[in-house]
Protein backbone atom coordinates (compact mmCIF):
# COMPACT_ATOMS: atom_id res chain seq x y z
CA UNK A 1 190.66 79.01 116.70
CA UNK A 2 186.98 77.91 116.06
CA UNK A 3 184.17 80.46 116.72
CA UNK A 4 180.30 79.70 117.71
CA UNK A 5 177.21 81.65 119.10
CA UNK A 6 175.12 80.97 121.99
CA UNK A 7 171.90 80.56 120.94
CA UNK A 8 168.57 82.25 123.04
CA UNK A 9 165.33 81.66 121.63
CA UNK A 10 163.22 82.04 124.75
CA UNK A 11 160.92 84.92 123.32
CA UNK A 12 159.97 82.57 120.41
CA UNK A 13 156.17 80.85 120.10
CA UNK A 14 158.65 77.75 119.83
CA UNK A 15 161.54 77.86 121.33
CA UNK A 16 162.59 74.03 119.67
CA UNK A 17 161.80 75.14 116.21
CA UNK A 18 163.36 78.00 116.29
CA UNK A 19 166.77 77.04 117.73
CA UNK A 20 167.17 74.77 115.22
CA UNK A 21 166.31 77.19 112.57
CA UNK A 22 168.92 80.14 114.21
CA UNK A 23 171.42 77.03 114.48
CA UNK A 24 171.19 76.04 110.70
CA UNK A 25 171.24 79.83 109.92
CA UNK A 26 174.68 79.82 112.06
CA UNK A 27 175.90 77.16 110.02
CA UNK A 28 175.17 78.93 106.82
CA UNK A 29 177.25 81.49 108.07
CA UNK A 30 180.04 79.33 108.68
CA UNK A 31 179.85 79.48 112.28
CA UNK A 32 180.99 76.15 113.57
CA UNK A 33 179.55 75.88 117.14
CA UNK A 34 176.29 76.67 118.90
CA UNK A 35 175.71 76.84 122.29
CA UNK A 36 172.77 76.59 124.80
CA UNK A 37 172.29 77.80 128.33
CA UNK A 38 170.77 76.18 131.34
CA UNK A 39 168.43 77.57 133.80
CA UNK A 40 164.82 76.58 135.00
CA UNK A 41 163.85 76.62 131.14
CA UNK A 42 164.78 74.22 128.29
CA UNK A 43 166.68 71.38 128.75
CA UNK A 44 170.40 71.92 127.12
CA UNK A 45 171.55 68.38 126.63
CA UNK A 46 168.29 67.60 124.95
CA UNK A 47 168.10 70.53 123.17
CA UNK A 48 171.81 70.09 121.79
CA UNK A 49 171.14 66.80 120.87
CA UNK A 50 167.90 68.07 118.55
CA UNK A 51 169.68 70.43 116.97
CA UNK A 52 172.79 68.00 116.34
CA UNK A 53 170.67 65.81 114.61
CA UNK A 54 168.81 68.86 112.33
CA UNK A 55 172.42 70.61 111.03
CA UNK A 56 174.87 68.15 110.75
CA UNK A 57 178.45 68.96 111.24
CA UNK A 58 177.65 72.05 113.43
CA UNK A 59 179.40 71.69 116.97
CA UNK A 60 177.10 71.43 120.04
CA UNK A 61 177.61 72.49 123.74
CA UNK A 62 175.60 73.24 127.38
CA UNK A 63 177.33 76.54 128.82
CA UNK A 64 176.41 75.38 131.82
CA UNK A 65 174.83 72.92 133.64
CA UNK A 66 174.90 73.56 137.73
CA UNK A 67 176.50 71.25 139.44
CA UNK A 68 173.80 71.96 142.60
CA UNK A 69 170.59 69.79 142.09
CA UNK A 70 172.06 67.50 139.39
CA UNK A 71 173.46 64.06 140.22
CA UNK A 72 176.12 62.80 137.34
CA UNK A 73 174.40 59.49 137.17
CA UNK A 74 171.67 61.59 135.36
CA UNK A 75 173.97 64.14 133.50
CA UNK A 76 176.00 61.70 132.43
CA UNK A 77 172.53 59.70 130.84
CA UNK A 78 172.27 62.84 128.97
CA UNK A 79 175.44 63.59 128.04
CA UNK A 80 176.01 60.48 126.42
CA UNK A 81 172.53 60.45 124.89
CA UNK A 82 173.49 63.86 123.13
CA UNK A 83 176.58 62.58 122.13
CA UNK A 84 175.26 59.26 120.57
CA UNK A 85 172.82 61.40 118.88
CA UNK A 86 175.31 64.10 117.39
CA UNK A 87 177.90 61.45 116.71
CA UNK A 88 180.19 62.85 118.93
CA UNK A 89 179.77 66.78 118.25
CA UNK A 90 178.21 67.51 121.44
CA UNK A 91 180.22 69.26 124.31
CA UNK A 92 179.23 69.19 127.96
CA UNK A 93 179.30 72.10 130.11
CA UNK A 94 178.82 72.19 133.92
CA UNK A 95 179.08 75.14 136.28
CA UNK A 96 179.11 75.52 140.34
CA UNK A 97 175.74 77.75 139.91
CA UNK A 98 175.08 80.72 142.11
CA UNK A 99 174.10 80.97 145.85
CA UNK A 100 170.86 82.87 144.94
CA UNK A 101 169.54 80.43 142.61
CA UNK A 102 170.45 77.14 144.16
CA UNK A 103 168.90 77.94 147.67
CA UNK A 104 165.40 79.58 146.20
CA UNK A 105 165.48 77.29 143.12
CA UNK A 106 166.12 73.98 144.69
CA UNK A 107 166.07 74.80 148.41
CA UNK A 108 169.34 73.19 149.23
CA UNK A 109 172.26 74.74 150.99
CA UNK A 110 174.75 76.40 148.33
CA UNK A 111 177.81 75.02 150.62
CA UNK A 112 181.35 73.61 149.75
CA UNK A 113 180.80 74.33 146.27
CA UNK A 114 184.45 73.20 145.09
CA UNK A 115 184.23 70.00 146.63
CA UNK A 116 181.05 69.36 144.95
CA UNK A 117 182.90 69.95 141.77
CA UNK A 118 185.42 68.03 142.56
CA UNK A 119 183.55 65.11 143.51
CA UNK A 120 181.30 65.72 140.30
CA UNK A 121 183.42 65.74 138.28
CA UNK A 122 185.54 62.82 138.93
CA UNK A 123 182.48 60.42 138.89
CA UNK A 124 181.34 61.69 135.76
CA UNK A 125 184.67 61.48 134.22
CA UNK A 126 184.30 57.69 135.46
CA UNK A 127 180.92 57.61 133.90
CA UNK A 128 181.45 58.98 130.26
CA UNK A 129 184.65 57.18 129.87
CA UNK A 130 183.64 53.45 130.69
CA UNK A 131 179.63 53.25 130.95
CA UNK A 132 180.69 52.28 134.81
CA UNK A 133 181.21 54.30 138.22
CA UNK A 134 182.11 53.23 141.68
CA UNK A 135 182.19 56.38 143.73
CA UNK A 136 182.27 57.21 147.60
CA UNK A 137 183.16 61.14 148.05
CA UNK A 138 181.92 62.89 151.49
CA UNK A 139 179.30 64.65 148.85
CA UNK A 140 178.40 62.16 146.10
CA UNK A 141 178.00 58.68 146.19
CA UNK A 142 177.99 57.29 142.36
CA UNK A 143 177.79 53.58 141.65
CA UNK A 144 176.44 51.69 138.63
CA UNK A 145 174.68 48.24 139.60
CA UNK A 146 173.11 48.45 135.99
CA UNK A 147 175.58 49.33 133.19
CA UNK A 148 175.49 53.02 132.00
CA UNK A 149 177.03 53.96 128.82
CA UNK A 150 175.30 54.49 125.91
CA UNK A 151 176.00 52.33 122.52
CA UNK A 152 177.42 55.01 120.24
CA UNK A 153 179.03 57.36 123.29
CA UNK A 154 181.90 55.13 123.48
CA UNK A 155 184.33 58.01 122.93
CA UNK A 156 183.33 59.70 125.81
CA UNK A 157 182.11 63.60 126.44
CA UNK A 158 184.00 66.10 126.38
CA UNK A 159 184.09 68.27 130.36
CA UNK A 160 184.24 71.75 130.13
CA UNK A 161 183.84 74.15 133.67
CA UNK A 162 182.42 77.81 133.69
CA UNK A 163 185.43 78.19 135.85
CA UNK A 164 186.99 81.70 136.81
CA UNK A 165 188.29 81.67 140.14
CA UNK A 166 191.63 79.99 141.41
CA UNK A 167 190.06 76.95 142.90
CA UNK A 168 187.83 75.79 140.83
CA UNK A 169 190.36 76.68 137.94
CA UNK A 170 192.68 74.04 140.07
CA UNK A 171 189.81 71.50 139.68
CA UNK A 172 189.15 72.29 136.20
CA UNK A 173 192.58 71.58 134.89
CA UNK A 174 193.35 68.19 137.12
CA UNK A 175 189.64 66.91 135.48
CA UNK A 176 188.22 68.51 133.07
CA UNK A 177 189.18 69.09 129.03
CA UNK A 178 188.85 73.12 129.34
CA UNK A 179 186.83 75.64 130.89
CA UNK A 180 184.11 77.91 129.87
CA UNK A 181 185.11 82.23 131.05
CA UNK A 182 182.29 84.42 130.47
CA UNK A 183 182.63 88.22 130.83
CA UNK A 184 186.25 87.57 131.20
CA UNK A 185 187.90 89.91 129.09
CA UNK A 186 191.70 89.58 127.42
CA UNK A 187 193.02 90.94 130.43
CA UNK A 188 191.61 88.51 133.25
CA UNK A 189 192.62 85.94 130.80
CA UNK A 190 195.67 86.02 129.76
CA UNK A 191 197.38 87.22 133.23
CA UNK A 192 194.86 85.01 135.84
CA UNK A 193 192.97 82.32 134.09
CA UNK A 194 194.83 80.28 131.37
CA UNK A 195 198.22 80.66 133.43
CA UNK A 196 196.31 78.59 136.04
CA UNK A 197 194.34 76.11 134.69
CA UNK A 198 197.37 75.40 132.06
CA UNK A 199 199.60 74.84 135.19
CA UNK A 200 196.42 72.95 136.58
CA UNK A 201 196.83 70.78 134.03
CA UNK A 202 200.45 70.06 133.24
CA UNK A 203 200.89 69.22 137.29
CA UNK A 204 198.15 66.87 136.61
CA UNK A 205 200.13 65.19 133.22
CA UNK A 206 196.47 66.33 131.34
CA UNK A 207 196.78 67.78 127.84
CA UNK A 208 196.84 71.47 127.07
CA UNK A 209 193.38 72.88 128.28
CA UNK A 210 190.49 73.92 125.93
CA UNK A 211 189.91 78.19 126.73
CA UNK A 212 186.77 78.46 125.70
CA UNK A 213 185.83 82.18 126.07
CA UNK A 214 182.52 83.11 126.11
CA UNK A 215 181.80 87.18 124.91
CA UNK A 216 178.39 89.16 125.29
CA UNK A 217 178.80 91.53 122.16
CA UNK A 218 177.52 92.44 118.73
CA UNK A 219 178.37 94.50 115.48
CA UNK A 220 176.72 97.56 115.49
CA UNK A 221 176.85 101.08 114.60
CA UNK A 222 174.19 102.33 117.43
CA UNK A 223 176.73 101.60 119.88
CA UNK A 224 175.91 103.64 123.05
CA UNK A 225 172.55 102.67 122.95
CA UNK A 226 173.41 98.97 122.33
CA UNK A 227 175.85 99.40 125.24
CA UNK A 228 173.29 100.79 127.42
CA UNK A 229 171.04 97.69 126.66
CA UNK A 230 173.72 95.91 127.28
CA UNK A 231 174.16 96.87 131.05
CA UNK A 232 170.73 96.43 131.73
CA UNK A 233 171.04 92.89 130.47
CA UNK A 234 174.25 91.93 132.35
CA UNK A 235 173.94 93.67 135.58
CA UNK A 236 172.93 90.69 137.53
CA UNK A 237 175.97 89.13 137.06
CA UNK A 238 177.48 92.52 138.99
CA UNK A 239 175.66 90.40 142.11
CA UNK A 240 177.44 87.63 141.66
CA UNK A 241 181.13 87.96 143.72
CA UNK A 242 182.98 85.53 141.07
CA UNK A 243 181.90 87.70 138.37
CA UNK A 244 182.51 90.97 139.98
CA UNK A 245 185.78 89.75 140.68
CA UNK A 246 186.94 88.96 136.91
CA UNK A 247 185.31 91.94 135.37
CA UNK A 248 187.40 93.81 137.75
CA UNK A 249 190.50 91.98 136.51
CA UNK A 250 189.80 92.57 133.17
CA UNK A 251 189.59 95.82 133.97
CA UNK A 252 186.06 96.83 134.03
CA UNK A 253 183.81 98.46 136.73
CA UNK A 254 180.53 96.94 135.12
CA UNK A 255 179.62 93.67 133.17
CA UNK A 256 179.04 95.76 129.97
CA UNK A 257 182.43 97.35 130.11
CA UNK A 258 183.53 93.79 128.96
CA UNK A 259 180.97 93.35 126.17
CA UNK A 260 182.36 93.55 122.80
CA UNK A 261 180.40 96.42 120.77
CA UNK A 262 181.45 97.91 117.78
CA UNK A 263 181.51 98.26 113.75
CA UNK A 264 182.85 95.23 112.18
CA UNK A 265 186.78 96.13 112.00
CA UNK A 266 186.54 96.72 116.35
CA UNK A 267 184.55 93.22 117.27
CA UNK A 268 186.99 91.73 114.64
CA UNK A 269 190.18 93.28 116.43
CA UNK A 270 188.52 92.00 120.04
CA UNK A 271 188.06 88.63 118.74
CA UNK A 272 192.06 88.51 117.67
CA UNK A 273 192.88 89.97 121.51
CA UNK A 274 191.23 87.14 122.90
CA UNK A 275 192.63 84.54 120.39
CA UNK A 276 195.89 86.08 121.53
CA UNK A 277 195.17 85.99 125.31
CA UNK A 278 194.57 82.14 124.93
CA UNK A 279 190.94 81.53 123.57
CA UNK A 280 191.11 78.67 121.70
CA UNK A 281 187.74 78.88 120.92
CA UNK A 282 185.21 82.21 121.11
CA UNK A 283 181.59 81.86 121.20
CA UNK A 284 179.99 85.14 121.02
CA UNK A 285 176.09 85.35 123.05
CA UNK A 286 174.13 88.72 122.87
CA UNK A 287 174.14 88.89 119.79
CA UNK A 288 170.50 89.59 119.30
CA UNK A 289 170.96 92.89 121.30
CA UNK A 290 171.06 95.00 118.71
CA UNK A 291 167.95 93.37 116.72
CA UNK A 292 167.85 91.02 113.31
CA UNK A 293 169.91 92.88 111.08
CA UNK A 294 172.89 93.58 113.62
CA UNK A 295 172.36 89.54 114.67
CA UNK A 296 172.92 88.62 111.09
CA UNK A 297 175.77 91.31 110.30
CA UNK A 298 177.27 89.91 113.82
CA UNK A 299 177.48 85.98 112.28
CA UNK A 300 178.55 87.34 109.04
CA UNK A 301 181.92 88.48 110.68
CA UNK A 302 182.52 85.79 113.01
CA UNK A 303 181.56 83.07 110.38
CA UNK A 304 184.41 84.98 108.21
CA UNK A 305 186.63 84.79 111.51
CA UNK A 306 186.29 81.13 112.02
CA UNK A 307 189.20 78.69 110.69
């Protein structure tokens, strides 16, 4: 089991700069994946590809780009453009978004959002594989009359969906390579998630998902006060009816009861529950809760914990 951070640099006089400074500080650590979000903000793919290019051999992803105001002639340009540039390190990440953001964000309709991933992902798949798509879906339409792969992409991308909930789990494991839980606990994911998208998958005759868990915590000995940051931080998500719904299956009542915070031998002992609930891979965000010392003690561990 590999572990990575997500990386958040937003409060930084240059956000560029110093990602790729907290990424080559990961890789000191012996982290061997970082991660990077998508909102209104930076673009991931881009900003993947950058820091693929500054610390080689470090592992790349987007956790997650929306599927709502995206079209995957133009994700899969970047995808493959990120790839190309990391020499195949770089991971793509997509998501079905939120109904709040897509409607005041984009002003579209948030509506038959599983058919949209569906669709999505199947011309993409086309796309990234062989440079060429010829799609007609009731959602999509995706055709190439100019070729579109990119010299040095010719492996492909790897798909990975922020999936959760029983449908788009179903999707995820007939097209994608994995899926992307956050604030899924041990619980939600042993008993719920990777029994479905593994079944997904074998009905499908795909290979054995990637589970790549992603956990909000931190080492730290101030850990009430940590924790109480820690539900101000995540409470959105409490808005959100896919994520209520898994942090009540992993037994929670608020985002933060899922968080992992704790002295080094407890986020250590969390990290081997989800390992053992199916994580193949665990890439820890939050971690600059707690400040600069905690952040650094927190990629001390998990560099130790990494294979």
């Amino acid at each position: 089991m590999t572990v990575g951070v997500a990386l958040n640099a937003t409060d930084a006089g240059n956000q560029i700069d110093e990602t790729v400074r907290l990424a080559a500080e990961a890789a000191a650590a012996g982290l061997r994946s970082a991660w990077f979000g998508q909102t209104f903000g930076a673009d991931s793919p881009q900003l993947a590809a950058l820091v693929g290019r500054e610390v080689p051999g470090l592992q790349v992803g987007t956790s997650a780009i929306p599927v709502f105001g995206r079209h995957p002639l133009l994700v899969s340009s970047q995808a493959q453009t990120a790839q190309a540039a990391t020499h195949g390190r770089y991971h793509l990440g997509l998501a079905l978004g939120t109904k709040l953001l897509t409607e005041a964000g984009f002003g579209m309709p948030y509506t038959r959002p599983i058919a949209r991933l569906r669709e999505f992902l199947t011309a993409l798949r086309q796309l990234t594989e062989t440079g060429a798509a010829d799609f007609h879906g009731e959602l999509l339409t995706a055709t190439t009359p100019l070729p579109a792969r990119v010299p040095g992409a010719e492996a492909g991308v790897p798909l990975l969906v922020a999936a959760m909930g029983p449908q788009a789990l179903r999707v995820s494991g007939e097209l994608a390579d994995g899926i992307l839980p956050y604030l899924a606990g041990p619980r939600a994911l042993a008993e719920h998630i990777v029994p479905a998208v593994t079944a997904a998958a074998e009905a499908a005759g795909r290979p054995a998902p990637r589970i790549v868990a992603l956990v909000h915590g931190v080492v730290t000995d101030d850990v009430d006060a940590v924790r109480a940051k820690a539900t101000e931080q995540l409470a959105f998500y409490e808005r959100i009816p896919s994520y209520a719904r898994v942090i009540e299956l992993s037994g929670g009542k608020r985002a933060a009861d899922v968080a992992v915070i704790g002295d080094e031998r407890t986020v250590a002992a969390e990290v081997r529950r989800y390992r053992d609930a199916g994580a193949t891979e665990v890439v820890f965000g939050g971690t600059e809760l707690a400040g600069e010392a905690d952040r650094r003690r927190t990629w001390q561990l998990l560099g130790d914990l990494a294979d």
